[in-house]
Protein backbone atom coordinates (compact mmCIF):
# COMPACT_ATOMS: atom_id res chain seq x y z
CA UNK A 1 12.03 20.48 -8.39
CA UNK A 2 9.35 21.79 -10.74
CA UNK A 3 5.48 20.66 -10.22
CA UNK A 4 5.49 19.77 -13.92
CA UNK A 5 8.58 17.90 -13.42
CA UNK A 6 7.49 15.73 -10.09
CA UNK A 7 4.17 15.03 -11.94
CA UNK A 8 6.23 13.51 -14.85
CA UNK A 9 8.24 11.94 -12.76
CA UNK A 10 5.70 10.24 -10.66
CA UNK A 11 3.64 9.21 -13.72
CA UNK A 12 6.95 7.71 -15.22
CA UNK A 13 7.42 5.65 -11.60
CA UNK A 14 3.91 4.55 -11.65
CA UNK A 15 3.41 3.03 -15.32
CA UNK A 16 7.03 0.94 -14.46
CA UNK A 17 5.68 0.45 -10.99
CA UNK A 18 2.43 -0.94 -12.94
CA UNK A 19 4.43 -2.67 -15.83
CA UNK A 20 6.35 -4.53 -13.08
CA UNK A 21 10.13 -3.23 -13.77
CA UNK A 22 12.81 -5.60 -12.62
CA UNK A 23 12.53 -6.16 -9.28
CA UNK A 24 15.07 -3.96 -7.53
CA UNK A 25 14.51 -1.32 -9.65
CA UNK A 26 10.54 -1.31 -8.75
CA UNK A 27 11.70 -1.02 -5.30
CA UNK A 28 14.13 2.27 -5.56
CA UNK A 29 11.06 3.64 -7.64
CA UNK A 30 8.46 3.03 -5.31
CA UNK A 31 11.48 4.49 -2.09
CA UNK A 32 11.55 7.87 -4.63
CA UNK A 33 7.90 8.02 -5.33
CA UNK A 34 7.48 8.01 -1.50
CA UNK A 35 9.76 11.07 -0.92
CA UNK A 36 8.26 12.96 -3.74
CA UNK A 37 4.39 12.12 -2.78
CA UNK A 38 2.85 8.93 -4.32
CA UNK A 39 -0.74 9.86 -5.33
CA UNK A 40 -1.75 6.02 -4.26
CA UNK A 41 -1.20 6.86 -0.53
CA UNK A 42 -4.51 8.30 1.22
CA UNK A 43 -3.79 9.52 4.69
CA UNK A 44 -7.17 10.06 5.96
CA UNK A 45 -8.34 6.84 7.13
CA UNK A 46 -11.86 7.86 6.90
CA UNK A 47 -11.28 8.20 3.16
CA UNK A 48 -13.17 5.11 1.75
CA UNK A 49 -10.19 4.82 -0.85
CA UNK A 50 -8.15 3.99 1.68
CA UNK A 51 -9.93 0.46 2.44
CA UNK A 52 -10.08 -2.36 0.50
CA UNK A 53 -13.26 -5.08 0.48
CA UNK A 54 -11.86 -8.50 0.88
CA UNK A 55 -13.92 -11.35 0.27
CA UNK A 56 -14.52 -14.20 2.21
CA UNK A 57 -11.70 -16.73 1.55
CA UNK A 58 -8.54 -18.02 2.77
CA UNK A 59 -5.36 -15.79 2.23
CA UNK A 60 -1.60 -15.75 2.72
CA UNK A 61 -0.35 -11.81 3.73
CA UNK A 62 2.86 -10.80 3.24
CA UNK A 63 5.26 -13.29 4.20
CA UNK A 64 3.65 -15.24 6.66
CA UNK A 65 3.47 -19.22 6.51
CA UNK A 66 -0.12 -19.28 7.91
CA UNK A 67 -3.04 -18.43 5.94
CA UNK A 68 -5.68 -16.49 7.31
CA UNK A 69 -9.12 -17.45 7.10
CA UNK A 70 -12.06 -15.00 6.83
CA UNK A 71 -15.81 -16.17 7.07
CA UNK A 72 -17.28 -13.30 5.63
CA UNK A 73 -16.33 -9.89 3.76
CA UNK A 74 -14.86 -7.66 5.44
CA UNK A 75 -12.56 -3.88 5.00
CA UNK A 76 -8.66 -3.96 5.08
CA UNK A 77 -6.72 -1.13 4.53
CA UNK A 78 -4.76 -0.47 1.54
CA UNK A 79 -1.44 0.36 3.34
CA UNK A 80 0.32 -1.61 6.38
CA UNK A 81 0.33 -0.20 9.92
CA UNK A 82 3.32 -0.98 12.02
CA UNK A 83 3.29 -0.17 15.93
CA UNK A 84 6.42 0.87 17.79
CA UNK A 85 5.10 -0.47 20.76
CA UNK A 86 2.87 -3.40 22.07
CA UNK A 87 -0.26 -2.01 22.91
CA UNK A 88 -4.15 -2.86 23.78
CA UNK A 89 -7.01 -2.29 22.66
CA UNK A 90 -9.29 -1.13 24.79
CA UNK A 91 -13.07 -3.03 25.14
């Protein structure tokens, strides 16, 4: 595909993604936008776009029944990371 093409394309399948498209289709957009390159994704980790500040508060994260408590501000990242395997951190 074109470079002017995939930049219209993901521009089209982030202003629905924004606008909040029905709810299926949001989801095949966001699966496309992935293969193509979405431009929200930073894979450097030492990229400060890639964190988000989080105020202290109590919050509910993705579908999880318990809240989680923070007592003070603190970095998240922007994206999910999911582990294969159990592991441990080291001390």
């Amino acid at each position: 595909m074109q470079a002017g093409l995939l930049d219209q394309f993901r521009q089209l399948a982030l202003t629905a993604i924004e606008q909040q498209v029905e709810l299926k289709a949001r989801v095949k957009l966001a699966r496309r936008l992935g293969r193509v390159g979405d431009p929200r994704v930073v894979d450097d980790l030492s990229d400060p776009a890639a964190w988000v500040e989080v105020p202290a508060g109590t919050y509910n994260f993705g579908d999880r029944k318990v809240a989680e408590t923070f007592g003070k501000e603190r970095s998240l990242s922007v994206a999910s990371v999911t582990f294969a395997r159990p592991f441990q951190r080291s001390r």
